[in-house]
N, C-alpha and C. Protein backbone atom coordinates (compact mmCIF):
# COMPACT_ATOMS: atom_id res chain seq x y z
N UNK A 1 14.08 -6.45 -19.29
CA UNK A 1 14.03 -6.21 -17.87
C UNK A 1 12.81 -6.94 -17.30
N UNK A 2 13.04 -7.56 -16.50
CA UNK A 2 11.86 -8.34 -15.56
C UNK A 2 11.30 -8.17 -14.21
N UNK A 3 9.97 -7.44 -14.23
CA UNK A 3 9.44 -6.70 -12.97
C UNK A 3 8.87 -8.15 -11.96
N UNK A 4 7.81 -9.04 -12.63
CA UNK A 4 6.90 -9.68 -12.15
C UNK A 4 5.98 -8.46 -11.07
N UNK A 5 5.96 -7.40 -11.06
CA UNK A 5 5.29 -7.22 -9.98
C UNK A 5 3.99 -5.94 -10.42
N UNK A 6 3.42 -6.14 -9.35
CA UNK A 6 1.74 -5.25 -9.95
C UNK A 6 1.82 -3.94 -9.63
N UNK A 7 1.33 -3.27 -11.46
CA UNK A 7 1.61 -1.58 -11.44
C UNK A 7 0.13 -1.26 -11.39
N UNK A 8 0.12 0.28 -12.05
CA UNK A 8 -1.18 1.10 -12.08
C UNK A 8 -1.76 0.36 -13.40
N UNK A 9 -3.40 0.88 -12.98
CA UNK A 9 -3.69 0.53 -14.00
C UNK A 9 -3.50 0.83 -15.76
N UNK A 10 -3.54 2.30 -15.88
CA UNK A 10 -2.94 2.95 -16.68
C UNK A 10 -1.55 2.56 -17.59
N UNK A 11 -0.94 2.10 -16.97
CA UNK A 11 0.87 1.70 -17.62
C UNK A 11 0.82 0.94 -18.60
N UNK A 12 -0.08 0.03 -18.88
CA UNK A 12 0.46 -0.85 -20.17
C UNK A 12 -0.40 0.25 -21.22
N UNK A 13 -1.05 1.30 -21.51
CA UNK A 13 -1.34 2.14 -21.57
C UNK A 13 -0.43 3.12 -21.95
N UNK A 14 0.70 3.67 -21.20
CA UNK A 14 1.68 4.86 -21.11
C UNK A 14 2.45 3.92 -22.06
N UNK A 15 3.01 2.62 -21.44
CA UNK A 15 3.95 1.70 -22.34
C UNK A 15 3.72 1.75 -23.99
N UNK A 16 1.99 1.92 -24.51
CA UNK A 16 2.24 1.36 -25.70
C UNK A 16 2.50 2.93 -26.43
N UNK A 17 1.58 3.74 -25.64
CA UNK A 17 1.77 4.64 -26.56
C UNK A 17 3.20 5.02 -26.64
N UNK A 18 4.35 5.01 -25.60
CA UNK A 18 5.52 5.05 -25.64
C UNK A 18 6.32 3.95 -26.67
N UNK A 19 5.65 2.94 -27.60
CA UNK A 19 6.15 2.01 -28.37
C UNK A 19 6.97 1.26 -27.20
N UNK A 20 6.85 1.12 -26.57
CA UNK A 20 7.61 -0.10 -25.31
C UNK A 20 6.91 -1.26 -25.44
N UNK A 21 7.67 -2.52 -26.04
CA UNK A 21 7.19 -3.88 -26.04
C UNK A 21 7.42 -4.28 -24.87
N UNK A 22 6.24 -4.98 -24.26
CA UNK A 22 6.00 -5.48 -22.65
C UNK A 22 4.92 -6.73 -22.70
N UNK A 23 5.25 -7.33 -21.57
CA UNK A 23 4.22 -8.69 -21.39
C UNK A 23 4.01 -8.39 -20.11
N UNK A 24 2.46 -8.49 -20.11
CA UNK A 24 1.38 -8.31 -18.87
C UNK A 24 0.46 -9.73 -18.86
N UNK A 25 -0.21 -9.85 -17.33
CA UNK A 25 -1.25 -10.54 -17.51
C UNK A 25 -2.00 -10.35 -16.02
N UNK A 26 -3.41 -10.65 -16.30
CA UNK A 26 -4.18 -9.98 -15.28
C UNK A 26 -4.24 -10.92 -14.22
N UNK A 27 -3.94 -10.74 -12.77
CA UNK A 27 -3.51 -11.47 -11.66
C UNK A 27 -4.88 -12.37 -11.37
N UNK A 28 -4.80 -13.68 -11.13
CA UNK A 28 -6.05 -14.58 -10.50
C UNK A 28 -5.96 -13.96 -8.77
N UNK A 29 -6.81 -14.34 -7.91
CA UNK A 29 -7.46 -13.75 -6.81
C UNK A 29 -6.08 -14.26 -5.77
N UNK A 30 -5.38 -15.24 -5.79
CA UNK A 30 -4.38 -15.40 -4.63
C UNK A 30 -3.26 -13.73 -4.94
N UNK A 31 -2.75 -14.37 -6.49
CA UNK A 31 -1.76 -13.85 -6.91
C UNK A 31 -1.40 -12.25 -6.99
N UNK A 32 -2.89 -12.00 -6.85
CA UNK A 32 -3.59 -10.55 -6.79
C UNK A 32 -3.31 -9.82 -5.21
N UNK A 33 -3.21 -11.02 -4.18
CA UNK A 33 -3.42 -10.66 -2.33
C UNK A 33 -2.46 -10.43 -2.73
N UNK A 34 -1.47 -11.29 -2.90
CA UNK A 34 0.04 -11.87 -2.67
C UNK A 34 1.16 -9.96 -3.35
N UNK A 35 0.30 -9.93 -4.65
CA UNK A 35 1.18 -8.96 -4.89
C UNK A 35 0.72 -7.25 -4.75
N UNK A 36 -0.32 -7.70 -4.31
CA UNK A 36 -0.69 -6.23 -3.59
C UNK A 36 0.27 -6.19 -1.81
N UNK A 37 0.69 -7.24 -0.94
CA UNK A 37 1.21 -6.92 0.03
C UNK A 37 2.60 -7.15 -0.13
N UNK A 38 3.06 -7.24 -1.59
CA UNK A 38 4.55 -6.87 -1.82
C UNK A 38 4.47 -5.66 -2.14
N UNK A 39 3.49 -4.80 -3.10
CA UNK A 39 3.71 -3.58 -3.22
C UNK A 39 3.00 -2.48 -2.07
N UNK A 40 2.82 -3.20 -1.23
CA UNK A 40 2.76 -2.21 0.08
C UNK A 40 4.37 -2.30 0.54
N UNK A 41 4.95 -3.46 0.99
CA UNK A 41 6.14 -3.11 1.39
C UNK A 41 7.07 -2.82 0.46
N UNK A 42 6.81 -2.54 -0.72
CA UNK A 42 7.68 -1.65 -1.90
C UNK A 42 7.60 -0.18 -1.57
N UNK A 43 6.47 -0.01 -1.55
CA UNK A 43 5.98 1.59 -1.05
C UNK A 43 6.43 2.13 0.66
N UNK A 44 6.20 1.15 1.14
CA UNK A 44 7.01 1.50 2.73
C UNK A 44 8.59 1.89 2.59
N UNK A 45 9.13 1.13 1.63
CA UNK A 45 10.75 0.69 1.62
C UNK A 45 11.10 1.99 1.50
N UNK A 46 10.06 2.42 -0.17
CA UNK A 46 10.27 3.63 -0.54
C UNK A 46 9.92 4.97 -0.01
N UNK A 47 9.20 4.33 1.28
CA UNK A 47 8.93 6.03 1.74
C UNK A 47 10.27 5.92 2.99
N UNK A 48 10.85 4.96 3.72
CA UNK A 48 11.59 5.07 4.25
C UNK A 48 13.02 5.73 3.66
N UNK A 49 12.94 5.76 2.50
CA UNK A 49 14.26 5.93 1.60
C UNK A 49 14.15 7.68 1.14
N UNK A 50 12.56 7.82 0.46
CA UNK A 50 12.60 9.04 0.32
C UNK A 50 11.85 10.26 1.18
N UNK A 51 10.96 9.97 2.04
CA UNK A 51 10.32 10.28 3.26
C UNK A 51 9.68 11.55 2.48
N UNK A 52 9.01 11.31 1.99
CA UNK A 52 8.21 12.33 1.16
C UNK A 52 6.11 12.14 1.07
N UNK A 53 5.55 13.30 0.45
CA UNK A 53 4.27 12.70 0.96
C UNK A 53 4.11 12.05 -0.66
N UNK A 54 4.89 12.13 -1.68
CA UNK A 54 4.04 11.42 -2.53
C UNK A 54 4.64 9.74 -2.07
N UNK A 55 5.20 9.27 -1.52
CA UNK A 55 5.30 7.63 -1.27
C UNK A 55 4.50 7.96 -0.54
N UNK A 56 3.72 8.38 0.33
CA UNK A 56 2.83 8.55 1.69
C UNK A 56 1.28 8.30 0.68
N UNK A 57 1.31 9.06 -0.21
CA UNK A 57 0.38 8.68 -1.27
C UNK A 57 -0.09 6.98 -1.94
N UNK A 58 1.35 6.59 -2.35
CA UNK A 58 1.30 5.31 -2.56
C UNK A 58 1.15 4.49 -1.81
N UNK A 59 1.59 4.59 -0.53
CA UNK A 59 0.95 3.78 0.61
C UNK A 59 -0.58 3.69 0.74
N UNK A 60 -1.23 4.73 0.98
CA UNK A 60 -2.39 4.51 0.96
C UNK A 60 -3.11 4.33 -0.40
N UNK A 61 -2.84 4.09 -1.52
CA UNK A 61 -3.27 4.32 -2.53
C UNK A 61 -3.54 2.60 -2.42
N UNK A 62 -2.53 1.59 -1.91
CA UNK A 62 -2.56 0.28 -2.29
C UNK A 62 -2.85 -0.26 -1.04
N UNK A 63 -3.01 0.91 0.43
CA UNK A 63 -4.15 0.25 1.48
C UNK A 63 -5.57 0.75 0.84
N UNK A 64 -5.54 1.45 0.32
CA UNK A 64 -7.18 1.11 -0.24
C UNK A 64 -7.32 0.19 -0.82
N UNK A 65 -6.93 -0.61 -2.09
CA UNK A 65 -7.27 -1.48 -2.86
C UNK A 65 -7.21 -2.81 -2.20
N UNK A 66 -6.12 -2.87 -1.29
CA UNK A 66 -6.16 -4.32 -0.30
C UNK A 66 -7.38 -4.47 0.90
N UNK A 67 -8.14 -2.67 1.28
CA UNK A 67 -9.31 -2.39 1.81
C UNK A 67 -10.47 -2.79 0.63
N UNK A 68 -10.28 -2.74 -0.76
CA UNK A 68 -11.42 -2.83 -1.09
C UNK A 68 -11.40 -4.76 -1.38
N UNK A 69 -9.97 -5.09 -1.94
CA UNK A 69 -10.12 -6.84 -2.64
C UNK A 69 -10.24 -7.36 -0.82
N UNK A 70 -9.95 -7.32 0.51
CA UNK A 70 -10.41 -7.54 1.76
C UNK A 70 -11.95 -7.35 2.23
N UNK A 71 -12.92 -6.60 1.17
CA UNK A 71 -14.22 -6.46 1.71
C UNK A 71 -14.13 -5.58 2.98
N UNK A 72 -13.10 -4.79 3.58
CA UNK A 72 -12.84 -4.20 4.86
C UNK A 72 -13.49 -2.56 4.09
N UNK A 73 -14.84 -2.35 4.30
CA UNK A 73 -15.07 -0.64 3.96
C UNK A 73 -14.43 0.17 4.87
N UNK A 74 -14.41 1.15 4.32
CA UNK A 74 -13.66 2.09 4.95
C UNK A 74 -14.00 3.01 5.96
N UNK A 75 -15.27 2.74 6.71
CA UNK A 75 -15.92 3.05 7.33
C UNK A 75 -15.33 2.40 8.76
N UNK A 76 -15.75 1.23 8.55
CA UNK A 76 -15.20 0.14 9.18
C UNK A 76 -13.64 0.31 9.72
N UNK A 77 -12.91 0.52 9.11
CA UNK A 77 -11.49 0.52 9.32
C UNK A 77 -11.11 1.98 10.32
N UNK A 78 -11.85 3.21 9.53
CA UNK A 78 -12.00 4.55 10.41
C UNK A 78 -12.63 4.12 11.86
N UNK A 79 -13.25 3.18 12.02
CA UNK A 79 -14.01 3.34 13.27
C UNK A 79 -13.19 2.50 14.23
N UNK A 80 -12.32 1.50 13.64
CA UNK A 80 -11.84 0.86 14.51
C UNK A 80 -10.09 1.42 14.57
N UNK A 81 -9.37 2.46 13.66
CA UNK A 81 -9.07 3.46 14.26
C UNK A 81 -9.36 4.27 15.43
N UNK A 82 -10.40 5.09 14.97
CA UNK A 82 -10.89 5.31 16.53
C UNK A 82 -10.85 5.34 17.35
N UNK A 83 -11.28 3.85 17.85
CA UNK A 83 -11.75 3.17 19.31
C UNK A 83 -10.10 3.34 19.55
N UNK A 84 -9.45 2.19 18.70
CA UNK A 84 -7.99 1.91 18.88
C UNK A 84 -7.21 3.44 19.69
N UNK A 85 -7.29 5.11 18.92
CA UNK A 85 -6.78 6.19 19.09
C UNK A 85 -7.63 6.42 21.01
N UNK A 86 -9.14 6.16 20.66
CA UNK A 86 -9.44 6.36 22.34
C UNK A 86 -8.66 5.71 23.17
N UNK A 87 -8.53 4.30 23.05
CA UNK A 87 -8.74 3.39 24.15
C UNK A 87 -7.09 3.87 24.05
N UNK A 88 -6.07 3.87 23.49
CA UNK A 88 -4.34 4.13 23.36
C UNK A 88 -3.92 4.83 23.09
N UNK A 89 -4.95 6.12 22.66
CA UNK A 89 -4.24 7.16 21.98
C UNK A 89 -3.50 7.13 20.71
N UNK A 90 -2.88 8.00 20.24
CA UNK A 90 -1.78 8.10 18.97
C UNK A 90 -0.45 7.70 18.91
N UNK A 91 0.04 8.39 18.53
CA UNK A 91 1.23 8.78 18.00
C UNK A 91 2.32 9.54 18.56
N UNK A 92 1.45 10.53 18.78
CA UNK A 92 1.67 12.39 18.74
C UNK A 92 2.45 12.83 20.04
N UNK A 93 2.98 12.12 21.14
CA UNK A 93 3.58 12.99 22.30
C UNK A 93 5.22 12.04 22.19
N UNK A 94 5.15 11.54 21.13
CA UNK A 94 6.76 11.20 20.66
C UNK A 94 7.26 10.12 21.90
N UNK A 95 6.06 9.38 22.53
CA UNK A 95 6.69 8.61 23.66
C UNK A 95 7.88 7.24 23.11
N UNK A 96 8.86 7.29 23.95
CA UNK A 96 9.61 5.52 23.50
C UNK A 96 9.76 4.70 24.37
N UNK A 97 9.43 3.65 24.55
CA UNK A 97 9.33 2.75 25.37
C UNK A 97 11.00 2.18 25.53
N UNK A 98 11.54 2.15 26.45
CA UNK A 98 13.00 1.65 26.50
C UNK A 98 12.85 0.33 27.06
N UNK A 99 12.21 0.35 28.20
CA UNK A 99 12.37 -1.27 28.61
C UNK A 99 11.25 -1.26 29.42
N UNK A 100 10.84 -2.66 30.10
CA UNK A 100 10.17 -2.59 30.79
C UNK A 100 10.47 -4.06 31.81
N UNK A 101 10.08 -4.56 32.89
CA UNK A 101 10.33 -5.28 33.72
C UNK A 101 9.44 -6.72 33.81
C-alpha cells in the first residue's frame, strides 16, 4: 500500500513493534511545507465527513506545526485573531450573505 504522505511522529514506531514492514524518510524543508498543507486539507476533508471534535483536534494539531515550521508564534496569530474578531466580529450570530449589489 502506498501513502507518500506525512504521519505522527510515533508510527514508524507503532509499525515496528506491530512487525509491519514500511519505508519512511524524513521530509527536506519544501517537501515538509508541501505535505504539511496536504495534511491540513486531509484533516478538513475529514472533519467535513465525520464532524467530530477529534478531526477538530487534528486540524489544529497540524496548524500548530505549520505555526511552528512558518516561525508564526502563537501569540502572534492569537492577536491578530483578535483585532480580526474586533474589527468583524465572529462567527456566532449565524449571519449569510445572499447577495449583494
Amino acid at each position: 500500500m502506498i501513502f507518500n504522505k506525512l504521519i505522527r511522529d510515533k508510527i514508524p514506531e507503532i509499525l515496528e513493534k506491530k512487525w509491519v514492514k514500511f519505508k519512511s524518510h524524513k521530509a527536506n524543508d519544501s517537501e515538509y511545507f508541501q505535505k504539511l498543507k496536504e495534511k491540513l486539507v486531509e484533516e478538513v476533508n475529514e472533519f467535513l465527513q465525520d464532524n467530530n471534535s477529534e478531526e477538530i483536534a487534528d486540524i489544529l494539531e497540524v496548524i500548530d506545526a505549520i505555526c511552528i515550521y512558518q516561525n508564526f508564534p502563537k501569540i502572534e496569530i492569537e492577536q491578530v485573531q483578535k483585532q480580526k474578531a474586533e474589527k468583524n466580529w465572529k462567527f456566532l450570530e449565524r449571519i449569510i450573505l445572499e447577495e449583494t449589489d
